[in-house]
PDB file of N, CA and C in Angstrom:
ATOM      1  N   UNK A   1      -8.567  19.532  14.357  1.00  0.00           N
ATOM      2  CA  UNK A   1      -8.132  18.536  13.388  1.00  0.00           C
ATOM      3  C   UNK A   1      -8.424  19.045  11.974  1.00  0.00           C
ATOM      4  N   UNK A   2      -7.490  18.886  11.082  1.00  0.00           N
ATOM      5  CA  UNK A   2      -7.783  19.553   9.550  1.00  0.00           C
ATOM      6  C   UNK A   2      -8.420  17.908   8.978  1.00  0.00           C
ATOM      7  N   UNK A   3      -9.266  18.734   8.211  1.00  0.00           N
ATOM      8  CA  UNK A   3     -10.163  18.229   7.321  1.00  0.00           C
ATOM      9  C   UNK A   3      -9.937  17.605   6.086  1.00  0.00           C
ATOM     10  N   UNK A   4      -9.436  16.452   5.453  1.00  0.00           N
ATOM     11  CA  UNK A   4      -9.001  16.263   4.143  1.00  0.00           C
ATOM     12  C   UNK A   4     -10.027  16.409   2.924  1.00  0.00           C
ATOM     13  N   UNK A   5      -9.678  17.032   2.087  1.00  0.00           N
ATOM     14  CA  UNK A   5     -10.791  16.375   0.744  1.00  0.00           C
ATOM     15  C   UNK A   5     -11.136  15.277   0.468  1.00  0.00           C
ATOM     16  N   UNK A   6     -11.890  15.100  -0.253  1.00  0.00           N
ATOM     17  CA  UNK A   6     -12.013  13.499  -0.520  1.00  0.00           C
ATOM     18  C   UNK A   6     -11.170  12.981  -1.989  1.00  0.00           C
ATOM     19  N   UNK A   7     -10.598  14.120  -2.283  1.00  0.00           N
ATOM     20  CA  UNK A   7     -10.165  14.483  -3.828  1.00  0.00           C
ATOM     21  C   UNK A   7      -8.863  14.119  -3.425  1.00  0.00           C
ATOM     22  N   UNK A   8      -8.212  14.464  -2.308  1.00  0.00           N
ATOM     23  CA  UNK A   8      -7.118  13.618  -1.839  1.00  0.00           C
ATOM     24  C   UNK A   8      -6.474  12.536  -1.351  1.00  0.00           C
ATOM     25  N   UNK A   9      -8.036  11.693  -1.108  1.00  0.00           N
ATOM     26  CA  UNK A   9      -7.970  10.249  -1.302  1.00  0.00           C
ATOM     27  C   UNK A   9      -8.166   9.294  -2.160  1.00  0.00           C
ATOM     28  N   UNK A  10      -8.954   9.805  -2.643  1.00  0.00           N
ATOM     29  CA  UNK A  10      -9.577   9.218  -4.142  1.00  0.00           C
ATOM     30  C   UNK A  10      -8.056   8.296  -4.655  1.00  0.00           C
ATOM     31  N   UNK A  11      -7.090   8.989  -5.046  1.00  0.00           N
ATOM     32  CA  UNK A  11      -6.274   8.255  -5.700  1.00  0.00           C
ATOM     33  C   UNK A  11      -5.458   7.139  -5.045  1.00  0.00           C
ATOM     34  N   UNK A  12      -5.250   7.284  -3.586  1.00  0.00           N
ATOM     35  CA  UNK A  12      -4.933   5.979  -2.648  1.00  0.00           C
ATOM     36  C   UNK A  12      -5.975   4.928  -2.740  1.00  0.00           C
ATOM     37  N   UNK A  13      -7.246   5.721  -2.432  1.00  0.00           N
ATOM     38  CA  UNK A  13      -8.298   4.380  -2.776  1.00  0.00           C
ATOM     39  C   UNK A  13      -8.253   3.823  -4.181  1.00  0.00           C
ATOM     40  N   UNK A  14      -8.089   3.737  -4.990  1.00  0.00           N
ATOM     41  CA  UNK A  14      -7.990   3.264  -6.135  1.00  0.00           C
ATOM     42  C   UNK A  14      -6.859   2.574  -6.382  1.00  0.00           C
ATOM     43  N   UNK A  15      -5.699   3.639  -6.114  1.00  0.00           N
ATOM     44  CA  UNK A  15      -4.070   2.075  -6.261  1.00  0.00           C
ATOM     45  C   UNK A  15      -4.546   1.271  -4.802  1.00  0.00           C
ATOM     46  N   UNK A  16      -4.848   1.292  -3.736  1.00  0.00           N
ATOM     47  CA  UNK A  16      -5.121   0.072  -2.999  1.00  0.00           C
ATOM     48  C   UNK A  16      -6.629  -1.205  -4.083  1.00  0.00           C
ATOM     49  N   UNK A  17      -7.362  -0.542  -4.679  1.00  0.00           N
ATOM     50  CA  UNK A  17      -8.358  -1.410  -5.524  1.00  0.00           C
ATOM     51  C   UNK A  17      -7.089  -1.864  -6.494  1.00  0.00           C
ATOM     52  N   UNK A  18      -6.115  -1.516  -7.535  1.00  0.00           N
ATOM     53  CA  UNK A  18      -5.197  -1.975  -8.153  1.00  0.00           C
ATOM     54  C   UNK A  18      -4.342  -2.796  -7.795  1.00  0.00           C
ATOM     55  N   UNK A  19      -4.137  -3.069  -6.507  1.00  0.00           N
ATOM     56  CA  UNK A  19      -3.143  -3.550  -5.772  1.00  0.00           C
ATOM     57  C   UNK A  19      -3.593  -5.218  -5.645  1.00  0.00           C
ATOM     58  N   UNK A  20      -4.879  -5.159  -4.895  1.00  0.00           N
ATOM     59  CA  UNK A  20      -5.865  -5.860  -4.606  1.00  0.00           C
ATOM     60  C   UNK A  20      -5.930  -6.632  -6.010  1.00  0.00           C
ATOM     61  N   UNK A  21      -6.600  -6.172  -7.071  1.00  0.00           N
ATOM     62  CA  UNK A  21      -7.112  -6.983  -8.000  1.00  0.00           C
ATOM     63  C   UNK A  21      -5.186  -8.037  -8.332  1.00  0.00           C
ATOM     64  N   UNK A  22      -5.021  -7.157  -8.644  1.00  0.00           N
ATOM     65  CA  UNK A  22      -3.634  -7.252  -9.291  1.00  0.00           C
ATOM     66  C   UNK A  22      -3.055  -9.021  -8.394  1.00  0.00           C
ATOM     67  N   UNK A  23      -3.070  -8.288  -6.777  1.00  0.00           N
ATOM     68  CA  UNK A  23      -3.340 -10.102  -5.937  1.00  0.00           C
ATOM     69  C   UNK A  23      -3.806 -10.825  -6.213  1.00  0.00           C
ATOM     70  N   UNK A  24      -4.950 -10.681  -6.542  1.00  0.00           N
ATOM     71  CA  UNK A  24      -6.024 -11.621  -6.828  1.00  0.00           C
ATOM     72  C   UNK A  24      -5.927 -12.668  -8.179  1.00  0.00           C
ATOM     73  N   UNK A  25      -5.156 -11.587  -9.305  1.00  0.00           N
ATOM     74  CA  UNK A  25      -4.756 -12.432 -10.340  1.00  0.00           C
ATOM     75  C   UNK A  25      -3.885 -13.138 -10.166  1.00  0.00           C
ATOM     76  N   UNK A  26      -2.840 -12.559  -9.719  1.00  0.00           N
ATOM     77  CA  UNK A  26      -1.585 -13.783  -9.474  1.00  0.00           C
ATOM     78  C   UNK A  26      -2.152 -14.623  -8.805  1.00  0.00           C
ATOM     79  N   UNK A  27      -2.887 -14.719  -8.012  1.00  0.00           N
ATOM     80  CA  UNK A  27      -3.567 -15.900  -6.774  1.00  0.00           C
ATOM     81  C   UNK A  27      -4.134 -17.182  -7.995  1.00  0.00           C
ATOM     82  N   UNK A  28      -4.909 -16.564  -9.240  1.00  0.00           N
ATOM     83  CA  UNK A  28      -5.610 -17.479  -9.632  1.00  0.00           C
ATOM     84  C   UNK A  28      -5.045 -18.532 -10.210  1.00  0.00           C
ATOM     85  N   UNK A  29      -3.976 -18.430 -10.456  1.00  0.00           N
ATOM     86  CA  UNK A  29      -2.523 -19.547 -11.291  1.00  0.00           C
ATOM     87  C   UNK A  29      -2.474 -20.243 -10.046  1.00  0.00           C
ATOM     88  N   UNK A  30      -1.831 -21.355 -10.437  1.00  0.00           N
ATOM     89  CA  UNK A  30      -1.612 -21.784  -9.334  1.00  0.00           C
ATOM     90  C   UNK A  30      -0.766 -22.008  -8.360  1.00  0.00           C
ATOM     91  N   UNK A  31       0.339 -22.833  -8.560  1.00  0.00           N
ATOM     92  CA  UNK A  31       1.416 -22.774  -7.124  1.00  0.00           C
ATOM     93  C   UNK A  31       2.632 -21.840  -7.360  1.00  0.00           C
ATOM     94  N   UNK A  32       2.500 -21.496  -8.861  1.00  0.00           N
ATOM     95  CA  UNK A  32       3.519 -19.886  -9.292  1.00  0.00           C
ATOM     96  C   UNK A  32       3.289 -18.777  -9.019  1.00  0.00           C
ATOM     97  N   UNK A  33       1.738 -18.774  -9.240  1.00  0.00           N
ATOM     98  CA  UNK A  33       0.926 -17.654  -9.214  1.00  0.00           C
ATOM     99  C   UNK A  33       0.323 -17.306  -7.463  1.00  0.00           C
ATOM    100  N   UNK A  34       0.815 -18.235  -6.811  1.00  0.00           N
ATOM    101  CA  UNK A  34      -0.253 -18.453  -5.379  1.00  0.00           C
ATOM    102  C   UNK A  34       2.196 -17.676  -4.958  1.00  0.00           C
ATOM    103  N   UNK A  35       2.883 -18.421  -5.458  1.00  0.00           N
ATOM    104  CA  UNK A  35       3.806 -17.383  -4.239  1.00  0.00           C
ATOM    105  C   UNK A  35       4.586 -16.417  -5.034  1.00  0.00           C
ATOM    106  N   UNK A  36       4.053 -15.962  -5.997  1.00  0.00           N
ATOM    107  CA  UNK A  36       4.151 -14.652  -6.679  1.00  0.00           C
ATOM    108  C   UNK A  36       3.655 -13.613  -5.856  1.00  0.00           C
ATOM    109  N   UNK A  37       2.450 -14.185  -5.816  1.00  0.00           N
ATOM    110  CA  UNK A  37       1.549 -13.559  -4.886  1.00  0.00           C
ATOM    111  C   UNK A  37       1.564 -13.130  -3.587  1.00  0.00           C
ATOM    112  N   UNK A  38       2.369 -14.128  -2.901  1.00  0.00           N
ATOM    113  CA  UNK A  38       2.701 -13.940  -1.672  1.00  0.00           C
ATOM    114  C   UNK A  38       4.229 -12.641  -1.839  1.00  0.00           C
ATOM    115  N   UNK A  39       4.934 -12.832  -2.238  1.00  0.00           N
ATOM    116  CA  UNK A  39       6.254 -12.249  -2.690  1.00  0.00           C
ATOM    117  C   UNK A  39       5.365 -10.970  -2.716  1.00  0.00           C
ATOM    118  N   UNK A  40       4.500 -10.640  -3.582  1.00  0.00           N
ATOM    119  CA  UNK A  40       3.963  -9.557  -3.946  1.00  0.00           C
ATOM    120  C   UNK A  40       3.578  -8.399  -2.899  1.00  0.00           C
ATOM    121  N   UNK A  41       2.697  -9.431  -2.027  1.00  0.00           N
ATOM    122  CA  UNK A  41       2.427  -8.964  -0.926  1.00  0.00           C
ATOM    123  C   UNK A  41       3.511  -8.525   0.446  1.00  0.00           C
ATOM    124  N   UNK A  42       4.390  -9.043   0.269  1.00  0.00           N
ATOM    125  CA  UNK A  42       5.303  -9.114   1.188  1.00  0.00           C
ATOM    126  C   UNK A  42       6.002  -7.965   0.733  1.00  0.00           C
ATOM    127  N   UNK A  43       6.305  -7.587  -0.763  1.00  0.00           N
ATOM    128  CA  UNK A  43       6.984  -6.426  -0.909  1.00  0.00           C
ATOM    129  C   UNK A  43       6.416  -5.115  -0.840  1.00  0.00           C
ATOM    130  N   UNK A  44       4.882  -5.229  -1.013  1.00  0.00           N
ATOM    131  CA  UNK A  44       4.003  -4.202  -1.232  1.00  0.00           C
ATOM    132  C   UNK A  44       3.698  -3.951   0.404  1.00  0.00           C
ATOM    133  N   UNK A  45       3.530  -4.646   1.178  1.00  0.00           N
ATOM    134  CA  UNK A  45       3.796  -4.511   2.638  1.00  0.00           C
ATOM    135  C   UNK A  45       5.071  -3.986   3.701  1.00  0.00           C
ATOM    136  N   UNK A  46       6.192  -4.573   3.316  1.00  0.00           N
ATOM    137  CA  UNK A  46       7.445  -3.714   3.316  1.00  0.00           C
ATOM    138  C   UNK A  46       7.585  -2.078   2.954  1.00  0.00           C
ATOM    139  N   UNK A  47       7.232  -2.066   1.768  1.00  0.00           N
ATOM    140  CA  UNK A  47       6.992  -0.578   1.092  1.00  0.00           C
ATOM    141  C   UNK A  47       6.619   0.236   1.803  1.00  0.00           C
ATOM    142  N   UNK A  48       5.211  -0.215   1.897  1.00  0.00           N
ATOM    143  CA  UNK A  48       4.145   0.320   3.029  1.00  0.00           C
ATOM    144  C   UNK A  48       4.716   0.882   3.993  1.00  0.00           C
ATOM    145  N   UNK A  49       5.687  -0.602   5.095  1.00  0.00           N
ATOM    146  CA  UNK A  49       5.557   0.057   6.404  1.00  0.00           C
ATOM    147  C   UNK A  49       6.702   1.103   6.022  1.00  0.00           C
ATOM    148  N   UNK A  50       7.970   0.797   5.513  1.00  0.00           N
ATOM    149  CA  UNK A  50       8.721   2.471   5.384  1.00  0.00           C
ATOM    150  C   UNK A  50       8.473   3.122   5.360  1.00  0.00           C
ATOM    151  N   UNK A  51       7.682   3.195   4.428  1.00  0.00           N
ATOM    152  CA  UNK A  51       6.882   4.538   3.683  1.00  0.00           C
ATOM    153  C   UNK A  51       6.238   5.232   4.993  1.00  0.00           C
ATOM    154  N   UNK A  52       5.655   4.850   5.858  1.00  0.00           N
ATOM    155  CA  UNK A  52       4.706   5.129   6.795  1.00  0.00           C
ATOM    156  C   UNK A  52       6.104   5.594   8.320  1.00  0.00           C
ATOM    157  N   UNK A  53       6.577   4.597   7.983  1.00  0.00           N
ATOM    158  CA  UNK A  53       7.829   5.075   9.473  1.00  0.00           C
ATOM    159  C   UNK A  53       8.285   6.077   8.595  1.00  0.00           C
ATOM    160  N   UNK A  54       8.786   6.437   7.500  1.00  0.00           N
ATOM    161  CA  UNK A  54       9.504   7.955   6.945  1.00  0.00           C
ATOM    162  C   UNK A  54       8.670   9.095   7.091  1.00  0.00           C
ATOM    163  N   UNK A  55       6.951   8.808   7.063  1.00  0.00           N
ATOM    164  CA  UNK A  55       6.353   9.892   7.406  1.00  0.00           C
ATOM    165  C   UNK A  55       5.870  10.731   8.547  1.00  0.00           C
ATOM    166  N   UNK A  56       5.967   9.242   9.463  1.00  0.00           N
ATOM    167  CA  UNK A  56       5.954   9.819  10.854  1.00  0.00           C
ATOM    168  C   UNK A  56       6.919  10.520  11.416  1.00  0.00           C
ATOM    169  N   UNK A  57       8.604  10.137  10.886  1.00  0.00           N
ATOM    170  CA  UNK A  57       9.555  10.663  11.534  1.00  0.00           C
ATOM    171  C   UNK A  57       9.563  12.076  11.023  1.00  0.00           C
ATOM    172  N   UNK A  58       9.300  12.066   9.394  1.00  0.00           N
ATOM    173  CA  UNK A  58       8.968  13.700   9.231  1.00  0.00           C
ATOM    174  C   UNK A  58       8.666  14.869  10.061  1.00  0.00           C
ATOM    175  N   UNK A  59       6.982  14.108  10.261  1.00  0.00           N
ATOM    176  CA  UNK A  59       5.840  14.450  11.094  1.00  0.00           C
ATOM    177  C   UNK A  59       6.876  14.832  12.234  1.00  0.00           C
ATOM    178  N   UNK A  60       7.266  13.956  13.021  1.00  0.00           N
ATOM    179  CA  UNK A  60       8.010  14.258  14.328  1.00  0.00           C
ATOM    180  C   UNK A  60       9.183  15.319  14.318  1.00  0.00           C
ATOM    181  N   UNK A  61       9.815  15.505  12.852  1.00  0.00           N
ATOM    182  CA  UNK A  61      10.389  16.948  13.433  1.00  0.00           C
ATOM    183  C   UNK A  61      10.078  18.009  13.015  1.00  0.00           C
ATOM    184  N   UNK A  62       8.932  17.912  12.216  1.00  0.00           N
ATOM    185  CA  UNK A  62       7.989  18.957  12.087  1.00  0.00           C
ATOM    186  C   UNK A  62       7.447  19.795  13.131  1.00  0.00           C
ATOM    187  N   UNK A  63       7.145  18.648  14.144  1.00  0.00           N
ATOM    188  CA  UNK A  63       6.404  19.329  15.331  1.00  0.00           C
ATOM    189  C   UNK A  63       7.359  19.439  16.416  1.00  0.00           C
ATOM    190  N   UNK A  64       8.696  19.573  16.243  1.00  0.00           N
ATOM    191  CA  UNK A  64       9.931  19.686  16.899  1.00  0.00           C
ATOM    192  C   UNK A  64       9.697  20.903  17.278  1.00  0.00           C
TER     193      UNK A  64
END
């Protein structure tokens, strides 16, 4: 198994802390800010899973 840096996570961990706070503000408004929030999440979750099925399929004909 290869070994990652930690220098190569560093910057995912941090936009997930940005992401997070960023929720958290819209959350604090209230019934604008509470399904902003939700919207937010829902798109930032969407993103996600593509993002993640485009890399696996990569992955998969990589190791074709």
């Amino acid at each position: 198994m290869k070994h990652t840096s930690i220098l190569r996570v560093l910057p995912y961990f941090f936009l997930a802390i940005l992401v997070h706070a960023l929720y958290n503000s819209l959350l604090s408004f209230d019934f604008i800010g509470a399904a902003t929030g939700l919207i937010a999440a829902l798109l930032v979750s969407f993103a996600t899973i593509k993002i993640v099925i485009s890399k696996i399929k990569k992955l998969d004909k990589q190791s074709s």
